[in-house]
PDB file of N, CA and C in Angstrom:
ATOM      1  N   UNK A   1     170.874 144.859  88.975  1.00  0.00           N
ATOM      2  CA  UNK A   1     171.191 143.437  89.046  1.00  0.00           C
ATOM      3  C   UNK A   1     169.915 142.606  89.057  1.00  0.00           C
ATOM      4  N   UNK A   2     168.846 142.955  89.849  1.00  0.00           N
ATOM      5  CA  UNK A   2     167.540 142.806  90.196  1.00  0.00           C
ATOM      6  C   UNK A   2     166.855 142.341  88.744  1.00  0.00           C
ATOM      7  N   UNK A   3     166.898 142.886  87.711  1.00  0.00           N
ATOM      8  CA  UNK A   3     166.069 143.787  86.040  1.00  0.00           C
ATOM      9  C   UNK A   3     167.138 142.502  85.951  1.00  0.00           C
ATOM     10  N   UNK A   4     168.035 142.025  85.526  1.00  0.00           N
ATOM     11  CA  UNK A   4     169.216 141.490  84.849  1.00  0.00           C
ATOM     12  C   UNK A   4     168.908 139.927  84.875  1.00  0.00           C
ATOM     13  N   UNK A   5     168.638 139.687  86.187  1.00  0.00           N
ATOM     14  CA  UNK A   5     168.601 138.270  86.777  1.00  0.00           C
ATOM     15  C   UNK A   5     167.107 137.969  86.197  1.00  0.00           C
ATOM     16  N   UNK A   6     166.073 138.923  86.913  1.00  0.00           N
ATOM     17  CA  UNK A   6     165.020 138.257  86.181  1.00  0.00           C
ATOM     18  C   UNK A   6     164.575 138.586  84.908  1.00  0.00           C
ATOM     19  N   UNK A   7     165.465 138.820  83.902  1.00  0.00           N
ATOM     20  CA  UNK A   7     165.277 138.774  82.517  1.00  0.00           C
ATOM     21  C   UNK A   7     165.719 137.602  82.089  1.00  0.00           C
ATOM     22  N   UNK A   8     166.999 137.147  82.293  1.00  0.00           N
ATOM     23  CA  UNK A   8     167.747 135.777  81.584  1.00  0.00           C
ATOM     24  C   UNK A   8     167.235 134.950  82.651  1.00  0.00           C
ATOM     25  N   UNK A   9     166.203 134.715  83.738  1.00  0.00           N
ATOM     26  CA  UNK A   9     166.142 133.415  84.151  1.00  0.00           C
ATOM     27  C   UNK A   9     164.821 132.807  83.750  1.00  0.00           C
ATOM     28  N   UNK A  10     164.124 133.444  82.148  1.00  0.00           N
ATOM     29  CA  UNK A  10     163.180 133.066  82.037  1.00  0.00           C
ATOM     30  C   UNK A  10     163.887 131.821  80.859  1.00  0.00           C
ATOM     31  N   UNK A  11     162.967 130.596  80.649  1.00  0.00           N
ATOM     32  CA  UNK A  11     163.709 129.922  79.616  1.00  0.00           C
ATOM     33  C   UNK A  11     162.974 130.212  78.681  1.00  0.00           C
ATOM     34  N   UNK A  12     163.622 130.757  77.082  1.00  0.00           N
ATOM     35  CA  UNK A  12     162.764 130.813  75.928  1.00  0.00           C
ATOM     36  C   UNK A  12     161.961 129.431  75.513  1.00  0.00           C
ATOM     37  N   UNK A  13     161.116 129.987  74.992  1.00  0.00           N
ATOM     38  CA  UNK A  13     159.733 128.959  74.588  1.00  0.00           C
ATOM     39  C   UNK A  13     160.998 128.715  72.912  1.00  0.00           C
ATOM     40  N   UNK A  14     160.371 126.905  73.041  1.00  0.00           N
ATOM     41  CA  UNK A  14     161.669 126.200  71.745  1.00  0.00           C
ATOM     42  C   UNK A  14     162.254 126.564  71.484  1.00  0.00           C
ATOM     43  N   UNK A  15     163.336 126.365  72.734  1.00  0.00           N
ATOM     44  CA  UNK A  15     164.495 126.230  73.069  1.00  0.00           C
ATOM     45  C   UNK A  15     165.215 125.509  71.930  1.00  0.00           C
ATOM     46  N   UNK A  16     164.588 124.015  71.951  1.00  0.00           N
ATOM     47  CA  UNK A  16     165.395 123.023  71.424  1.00  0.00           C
ATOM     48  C   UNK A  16     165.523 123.478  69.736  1.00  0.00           C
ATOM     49  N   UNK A  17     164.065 123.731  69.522  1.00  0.00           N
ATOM     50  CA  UNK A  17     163.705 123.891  68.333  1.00  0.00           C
ATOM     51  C   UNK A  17     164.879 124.603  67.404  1.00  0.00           C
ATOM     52  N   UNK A  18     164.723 125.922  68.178  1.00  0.00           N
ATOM     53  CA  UNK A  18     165.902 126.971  67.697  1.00  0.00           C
ATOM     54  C   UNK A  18     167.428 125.887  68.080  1.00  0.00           C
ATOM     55  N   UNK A  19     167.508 125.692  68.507  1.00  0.00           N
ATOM     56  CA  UNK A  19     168.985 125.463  68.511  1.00  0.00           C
ATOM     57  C   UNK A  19     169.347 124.101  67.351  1.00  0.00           C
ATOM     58  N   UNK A  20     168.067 123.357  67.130  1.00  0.00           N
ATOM     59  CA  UNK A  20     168.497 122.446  66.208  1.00  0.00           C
ATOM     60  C   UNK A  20     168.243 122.844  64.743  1.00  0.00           C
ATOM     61  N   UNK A  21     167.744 124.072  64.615  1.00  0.00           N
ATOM     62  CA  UNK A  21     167.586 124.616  63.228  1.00  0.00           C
ATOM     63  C   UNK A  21     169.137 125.267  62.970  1.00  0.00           C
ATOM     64  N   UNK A  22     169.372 126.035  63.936  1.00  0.00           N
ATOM     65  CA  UNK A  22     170.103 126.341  64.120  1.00  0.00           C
ATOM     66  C   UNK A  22     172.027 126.116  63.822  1.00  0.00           C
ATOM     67  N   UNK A  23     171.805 124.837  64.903  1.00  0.00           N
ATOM     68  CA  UNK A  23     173.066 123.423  64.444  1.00  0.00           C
ATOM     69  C   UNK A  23     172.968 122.929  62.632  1.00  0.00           C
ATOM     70  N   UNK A  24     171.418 122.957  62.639  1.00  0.00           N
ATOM     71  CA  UNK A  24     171.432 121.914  61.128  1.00  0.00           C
ATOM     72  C   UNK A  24     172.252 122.951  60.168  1.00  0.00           C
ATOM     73  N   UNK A  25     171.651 124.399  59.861  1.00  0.00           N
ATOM     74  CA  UNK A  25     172.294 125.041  58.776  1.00  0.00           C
ATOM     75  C   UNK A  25     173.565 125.440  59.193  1.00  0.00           C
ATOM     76  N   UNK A  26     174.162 124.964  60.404  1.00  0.00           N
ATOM     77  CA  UNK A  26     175.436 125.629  61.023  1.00  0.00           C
ATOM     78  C   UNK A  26     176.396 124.727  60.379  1.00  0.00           C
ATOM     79  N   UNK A  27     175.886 123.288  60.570  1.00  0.00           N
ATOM     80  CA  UNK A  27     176.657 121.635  60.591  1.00  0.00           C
ATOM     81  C   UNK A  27     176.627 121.184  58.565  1.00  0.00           C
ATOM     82  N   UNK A  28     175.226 121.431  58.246  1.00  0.00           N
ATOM     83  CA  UNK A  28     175.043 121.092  56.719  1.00  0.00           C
ATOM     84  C   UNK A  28     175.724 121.145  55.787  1.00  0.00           C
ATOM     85  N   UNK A  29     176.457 122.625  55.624  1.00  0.00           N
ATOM     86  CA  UNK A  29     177.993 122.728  54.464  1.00  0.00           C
ATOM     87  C   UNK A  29     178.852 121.997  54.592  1.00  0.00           C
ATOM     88  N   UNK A  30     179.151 122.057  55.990  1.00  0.00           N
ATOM     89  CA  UNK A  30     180.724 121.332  56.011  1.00  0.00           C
ATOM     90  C   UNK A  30     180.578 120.017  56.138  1.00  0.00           C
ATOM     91  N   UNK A  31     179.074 119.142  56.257  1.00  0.00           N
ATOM     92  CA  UNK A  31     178.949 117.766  56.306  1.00  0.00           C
ATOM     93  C   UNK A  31     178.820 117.663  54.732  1.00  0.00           C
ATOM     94  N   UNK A  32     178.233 118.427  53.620  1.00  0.00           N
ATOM     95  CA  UNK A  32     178.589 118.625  52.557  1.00  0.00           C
ATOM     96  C   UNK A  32     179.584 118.255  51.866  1.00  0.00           C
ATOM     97  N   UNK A  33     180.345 119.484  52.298  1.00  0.00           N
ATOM     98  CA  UNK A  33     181.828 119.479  51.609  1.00  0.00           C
ATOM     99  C   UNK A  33     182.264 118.221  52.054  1.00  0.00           C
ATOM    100  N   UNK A  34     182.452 117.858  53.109  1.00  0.00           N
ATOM    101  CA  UNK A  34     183.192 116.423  53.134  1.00  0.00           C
ATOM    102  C   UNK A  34     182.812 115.418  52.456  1.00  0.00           C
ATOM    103  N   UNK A  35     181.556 114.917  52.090  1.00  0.00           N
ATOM    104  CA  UNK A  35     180.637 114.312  51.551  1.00  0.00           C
ATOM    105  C   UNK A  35     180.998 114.178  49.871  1.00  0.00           C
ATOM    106  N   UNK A  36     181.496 115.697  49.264  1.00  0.00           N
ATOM    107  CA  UNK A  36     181.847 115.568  48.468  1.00  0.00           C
ATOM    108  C   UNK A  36     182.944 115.799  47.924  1.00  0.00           C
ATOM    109  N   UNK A  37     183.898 115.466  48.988  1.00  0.00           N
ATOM    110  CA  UNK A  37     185.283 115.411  48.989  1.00  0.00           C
ATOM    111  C   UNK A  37     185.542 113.602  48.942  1.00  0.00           C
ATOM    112  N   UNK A  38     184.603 113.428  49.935  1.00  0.00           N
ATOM    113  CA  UNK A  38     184.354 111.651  50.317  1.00  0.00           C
ATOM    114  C   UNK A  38     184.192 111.026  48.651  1.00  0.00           C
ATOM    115  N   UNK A  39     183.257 111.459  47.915  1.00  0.00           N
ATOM    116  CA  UNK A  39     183.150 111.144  46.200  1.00  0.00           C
ATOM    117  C   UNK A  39     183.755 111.309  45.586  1.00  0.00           C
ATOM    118  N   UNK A  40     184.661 111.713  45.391  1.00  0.00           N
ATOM    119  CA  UNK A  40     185.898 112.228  44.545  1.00  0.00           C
ATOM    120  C   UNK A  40     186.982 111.457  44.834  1.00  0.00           C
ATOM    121  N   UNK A  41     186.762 110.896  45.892  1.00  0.00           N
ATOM    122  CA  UNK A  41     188.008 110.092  46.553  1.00  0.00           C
ATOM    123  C   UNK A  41     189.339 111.331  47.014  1.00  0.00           C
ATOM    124  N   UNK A  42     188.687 112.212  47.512  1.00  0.00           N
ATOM    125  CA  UNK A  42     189.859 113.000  48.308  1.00  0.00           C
ATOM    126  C   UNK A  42     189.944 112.936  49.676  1.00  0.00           C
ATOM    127  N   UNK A  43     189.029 112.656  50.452  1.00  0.00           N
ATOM    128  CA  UNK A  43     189.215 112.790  51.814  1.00  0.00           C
ATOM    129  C   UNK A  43     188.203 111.239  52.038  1.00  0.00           C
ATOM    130  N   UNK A  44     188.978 110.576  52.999  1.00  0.00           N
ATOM    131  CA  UNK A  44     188.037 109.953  53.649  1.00  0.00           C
ATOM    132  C   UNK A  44     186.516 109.886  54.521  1.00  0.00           C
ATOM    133  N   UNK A  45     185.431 109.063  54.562  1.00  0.00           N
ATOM    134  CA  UNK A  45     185.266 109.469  55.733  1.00  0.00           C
ATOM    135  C   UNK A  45     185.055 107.950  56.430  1.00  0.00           C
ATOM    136  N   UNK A  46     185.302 108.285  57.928  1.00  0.00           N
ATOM    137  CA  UNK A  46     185.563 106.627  58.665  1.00  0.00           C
ATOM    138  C   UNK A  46     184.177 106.616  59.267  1.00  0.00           C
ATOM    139  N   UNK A  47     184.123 104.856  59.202  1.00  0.00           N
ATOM    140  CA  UNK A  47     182.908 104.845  59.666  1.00  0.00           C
ATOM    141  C   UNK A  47     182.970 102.784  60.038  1.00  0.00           C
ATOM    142  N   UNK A  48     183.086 103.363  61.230  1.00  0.00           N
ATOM    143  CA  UNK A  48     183.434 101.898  62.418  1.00  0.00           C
ATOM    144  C   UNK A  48     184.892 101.611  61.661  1.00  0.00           C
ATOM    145  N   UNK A  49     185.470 102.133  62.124  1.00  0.00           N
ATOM    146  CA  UNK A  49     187.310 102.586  61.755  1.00  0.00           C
ATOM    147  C   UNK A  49     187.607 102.015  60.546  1.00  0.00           C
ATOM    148  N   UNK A  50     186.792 102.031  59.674  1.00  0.00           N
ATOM    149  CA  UNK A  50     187.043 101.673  58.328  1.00  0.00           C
ATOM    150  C   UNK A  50     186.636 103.311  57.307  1.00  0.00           C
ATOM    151  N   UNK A  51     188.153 103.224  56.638  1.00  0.00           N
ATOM    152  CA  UNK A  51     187.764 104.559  55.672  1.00  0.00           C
ATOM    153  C   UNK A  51     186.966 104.172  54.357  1.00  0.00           C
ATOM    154  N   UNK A  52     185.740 105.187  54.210  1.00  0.00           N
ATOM    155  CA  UNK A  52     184.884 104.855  52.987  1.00  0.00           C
ATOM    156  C   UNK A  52     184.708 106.119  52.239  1.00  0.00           C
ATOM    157  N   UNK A  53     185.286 105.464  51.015  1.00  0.00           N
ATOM    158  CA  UNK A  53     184.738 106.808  49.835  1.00  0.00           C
ATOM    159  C   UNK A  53     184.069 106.801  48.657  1.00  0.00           C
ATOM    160  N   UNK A  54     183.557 107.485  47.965  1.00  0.00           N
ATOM    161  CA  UNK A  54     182.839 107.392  46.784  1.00  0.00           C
ATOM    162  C   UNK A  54     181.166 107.514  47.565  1.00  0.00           C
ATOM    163  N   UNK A  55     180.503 107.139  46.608  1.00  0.00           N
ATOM    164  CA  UNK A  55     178.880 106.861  46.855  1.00  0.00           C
ATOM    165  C   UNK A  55     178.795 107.121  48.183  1.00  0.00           C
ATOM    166  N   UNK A  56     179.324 105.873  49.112  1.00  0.00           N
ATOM    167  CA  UNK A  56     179.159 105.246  50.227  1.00  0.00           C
ATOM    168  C   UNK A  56     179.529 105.835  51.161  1.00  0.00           C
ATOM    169  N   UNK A  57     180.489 106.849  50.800  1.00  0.00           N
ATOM    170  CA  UNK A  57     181.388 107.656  52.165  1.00  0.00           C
ATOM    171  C   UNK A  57     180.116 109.116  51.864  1.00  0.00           C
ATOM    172  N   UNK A  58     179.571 109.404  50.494  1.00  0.00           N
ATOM    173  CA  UNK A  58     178.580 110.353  50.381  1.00  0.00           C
ATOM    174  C   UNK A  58     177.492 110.487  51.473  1.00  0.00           C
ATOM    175  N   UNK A  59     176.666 109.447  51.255  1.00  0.00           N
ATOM    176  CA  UNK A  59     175.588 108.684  51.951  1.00  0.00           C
ATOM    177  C   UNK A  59     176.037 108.491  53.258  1.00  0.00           C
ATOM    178  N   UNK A  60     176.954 108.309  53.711  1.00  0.00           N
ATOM    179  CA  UNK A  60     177.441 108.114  55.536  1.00  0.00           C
ATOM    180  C   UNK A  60     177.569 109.225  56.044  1.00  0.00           C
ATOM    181  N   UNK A  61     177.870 110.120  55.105  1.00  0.00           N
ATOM    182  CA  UNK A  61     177.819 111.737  56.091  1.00  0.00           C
ATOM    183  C   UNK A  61     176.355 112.396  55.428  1.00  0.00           C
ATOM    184  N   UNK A  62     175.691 112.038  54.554  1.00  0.00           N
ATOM    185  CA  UNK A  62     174.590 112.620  54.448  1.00  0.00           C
ATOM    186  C   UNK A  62     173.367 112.056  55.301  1.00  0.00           C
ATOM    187  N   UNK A  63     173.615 110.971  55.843  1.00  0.00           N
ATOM    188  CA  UNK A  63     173.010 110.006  56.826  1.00  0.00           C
ATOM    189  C   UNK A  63     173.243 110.063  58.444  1.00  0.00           C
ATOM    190  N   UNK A  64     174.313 110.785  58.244  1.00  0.00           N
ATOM    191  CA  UNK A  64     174.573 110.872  59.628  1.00  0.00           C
ATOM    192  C   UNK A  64     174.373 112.584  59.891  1.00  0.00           C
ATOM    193  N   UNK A  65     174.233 113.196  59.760  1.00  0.00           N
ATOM    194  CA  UNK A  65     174.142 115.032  59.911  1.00  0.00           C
ATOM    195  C   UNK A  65     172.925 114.978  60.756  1.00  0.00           C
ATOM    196  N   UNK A  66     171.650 114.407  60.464  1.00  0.00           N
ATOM    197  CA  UNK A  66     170.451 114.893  61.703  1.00  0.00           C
ATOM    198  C   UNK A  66     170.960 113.897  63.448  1.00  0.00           C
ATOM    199  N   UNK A  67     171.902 113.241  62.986  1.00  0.00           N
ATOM    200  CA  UNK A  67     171.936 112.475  64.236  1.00  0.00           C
ATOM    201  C   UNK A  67     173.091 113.596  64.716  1.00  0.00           C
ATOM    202  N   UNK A  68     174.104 114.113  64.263  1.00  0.00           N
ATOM    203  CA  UNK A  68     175.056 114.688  65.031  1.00  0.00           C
ATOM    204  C   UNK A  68     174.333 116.206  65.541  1.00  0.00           C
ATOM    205  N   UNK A  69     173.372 116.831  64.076  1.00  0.00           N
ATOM    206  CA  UNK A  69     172.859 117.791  65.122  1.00  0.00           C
ATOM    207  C   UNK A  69     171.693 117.320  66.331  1.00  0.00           C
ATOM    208  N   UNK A  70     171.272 116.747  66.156  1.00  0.00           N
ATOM    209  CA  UNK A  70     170.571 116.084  67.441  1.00  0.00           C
ATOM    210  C   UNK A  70     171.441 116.396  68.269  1.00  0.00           C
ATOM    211  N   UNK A  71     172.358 115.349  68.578  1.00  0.00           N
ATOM    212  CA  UNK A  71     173.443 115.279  69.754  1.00  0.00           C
ATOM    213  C   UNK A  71     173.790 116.632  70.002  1.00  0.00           C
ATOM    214  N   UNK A  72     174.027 117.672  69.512  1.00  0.00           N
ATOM    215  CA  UNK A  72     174.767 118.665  69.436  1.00  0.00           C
ATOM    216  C   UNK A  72     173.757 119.811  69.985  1.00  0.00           C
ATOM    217  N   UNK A  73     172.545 119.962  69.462  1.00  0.00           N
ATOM    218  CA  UNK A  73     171.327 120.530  70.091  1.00  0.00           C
ATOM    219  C   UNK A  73     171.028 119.623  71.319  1.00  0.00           C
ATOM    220  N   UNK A  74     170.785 118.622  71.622  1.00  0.00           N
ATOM    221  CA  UNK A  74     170.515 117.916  72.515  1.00  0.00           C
ATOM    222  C   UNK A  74     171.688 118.533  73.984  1.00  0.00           C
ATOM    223  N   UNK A  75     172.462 118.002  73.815  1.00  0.00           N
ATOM    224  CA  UNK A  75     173.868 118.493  75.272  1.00  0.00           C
ATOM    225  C   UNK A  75     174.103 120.404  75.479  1.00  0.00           C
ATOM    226  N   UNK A  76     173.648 120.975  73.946  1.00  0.00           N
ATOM    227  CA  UNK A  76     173.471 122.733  74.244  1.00  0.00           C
ATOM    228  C   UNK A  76     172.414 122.812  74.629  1.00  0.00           C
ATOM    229  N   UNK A  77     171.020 121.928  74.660  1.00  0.00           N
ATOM    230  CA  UNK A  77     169.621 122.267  75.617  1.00  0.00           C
ATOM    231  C   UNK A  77     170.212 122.038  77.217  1.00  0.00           C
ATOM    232  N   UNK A  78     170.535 121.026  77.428  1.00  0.00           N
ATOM    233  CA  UNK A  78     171.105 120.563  78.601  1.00  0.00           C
ATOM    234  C   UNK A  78     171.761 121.483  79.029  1.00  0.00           C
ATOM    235  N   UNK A  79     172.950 121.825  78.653  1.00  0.00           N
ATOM    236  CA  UNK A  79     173.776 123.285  79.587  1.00  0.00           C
ATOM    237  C   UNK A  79     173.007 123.788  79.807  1.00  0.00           C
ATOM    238  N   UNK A  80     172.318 124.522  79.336  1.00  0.00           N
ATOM    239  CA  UNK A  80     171.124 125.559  79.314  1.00  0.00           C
ATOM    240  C   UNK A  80     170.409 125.724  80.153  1.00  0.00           C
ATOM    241  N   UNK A  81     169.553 124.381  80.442  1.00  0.00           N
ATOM    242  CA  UNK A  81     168.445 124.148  81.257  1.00  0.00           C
ATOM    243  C   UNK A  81     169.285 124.106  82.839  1.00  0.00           C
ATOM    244  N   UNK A  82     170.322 123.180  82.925  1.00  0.00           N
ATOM    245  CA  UNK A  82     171.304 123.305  84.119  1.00  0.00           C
ATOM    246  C   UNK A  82     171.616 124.645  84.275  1.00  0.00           C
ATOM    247  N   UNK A  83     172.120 125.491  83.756  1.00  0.00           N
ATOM    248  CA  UNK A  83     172.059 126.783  83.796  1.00  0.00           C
ATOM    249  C   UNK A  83     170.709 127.598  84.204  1.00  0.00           C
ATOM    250  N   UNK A  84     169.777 127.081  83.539  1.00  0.00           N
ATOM    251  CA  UNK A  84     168.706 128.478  84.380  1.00  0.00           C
ATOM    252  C   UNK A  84     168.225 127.925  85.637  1.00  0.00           C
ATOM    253  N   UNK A  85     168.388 126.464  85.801  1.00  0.00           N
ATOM    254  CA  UNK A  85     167.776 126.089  86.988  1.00  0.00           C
ATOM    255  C   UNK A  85     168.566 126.521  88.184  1.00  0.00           C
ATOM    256  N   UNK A  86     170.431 126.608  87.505  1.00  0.00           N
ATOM    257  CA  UNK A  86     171.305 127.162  88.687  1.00  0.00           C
ATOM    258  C   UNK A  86     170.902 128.778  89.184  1.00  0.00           C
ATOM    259  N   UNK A  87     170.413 129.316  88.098  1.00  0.00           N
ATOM    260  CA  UNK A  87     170.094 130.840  87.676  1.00  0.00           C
ATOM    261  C   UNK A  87     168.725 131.522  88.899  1.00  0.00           C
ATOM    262  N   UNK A  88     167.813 129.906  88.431  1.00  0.00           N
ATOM    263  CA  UNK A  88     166.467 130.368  89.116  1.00  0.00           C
ATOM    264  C   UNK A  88     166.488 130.206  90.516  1.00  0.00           C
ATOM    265  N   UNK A  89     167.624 129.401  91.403  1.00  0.00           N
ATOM    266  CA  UNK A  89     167.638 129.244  92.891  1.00  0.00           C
ATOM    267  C   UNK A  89     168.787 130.254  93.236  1.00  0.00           C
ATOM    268  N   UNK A  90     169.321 130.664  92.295  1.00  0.00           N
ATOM    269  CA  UNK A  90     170.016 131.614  93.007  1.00  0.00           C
ATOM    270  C   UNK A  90     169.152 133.440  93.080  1.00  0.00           C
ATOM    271  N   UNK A  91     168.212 133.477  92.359  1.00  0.00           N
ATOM    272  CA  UNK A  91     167.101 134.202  92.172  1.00  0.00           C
ATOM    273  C   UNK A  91     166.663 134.172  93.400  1.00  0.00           C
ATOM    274  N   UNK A  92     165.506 133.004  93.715  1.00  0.00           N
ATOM    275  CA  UNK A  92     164.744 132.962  94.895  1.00  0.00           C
ATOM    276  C   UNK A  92     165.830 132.948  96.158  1.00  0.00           C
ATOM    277  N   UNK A  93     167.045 133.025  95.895  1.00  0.00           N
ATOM    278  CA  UNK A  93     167.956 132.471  97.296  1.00  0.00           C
ATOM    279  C   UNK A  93     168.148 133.957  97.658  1.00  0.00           C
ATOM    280  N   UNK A  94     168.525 134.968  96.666  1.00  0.00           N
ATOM    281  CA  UNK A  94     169.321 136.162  97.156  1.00  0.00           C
ATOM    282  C   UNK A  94     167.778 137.428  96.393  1.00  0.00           C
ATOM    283  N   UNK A  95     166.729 137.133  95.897  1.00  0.00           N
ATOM    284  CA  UNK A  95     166.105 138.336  95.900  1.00  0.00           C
ATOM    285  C   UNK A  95     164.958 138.145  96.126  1.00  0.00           C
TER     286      UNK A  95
END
């Protein structure tokens, strides 16, 4: 248990890094495909509750993808870090 605890309570060095490379090629296709579903005029995409397609609905999801993986890497660093800090006092508390 000892070997266990202090293996995962170290935090990997870019953290963030990895996880937003990570999100981007995870998030990129399917902001894609919609993008060019959005041009074709098959699927919407909304944007301030107005549906936009063609060009414009292209460009709103190709414009918006580094901000959602941000957010998305951003709140999975956060668990994380809340997590090892819960990890690292329960370390010094019980070994």
């Amino acid at each position: 248990m000892k070997k266990i605890i202090e293996k995962y309570s170290k935090k990997p060095e870019n953290l963030f890094k990895l996880l937003f490379v990570n999100f981007l090629f995870a998030y990129t296709p399917f902001a894609l495909l919609l993008g060019f579903l959005s041009l074709f005029d098959l699927v919407p995409v909304n944007f301030n509750d107005e549906q936009v397609y063609g060009i414009k609905g292209f460009l709103v999801v190709i414009l918006f993808i580094p901000f959602v993986v941000f957010i998305l890497s951003f709140f999975t660093w956060l668990y994380f870090v809340i997590g090892n800090f819960f990890l690292n006092i329960f370390k010094k508390l019980f070994l």
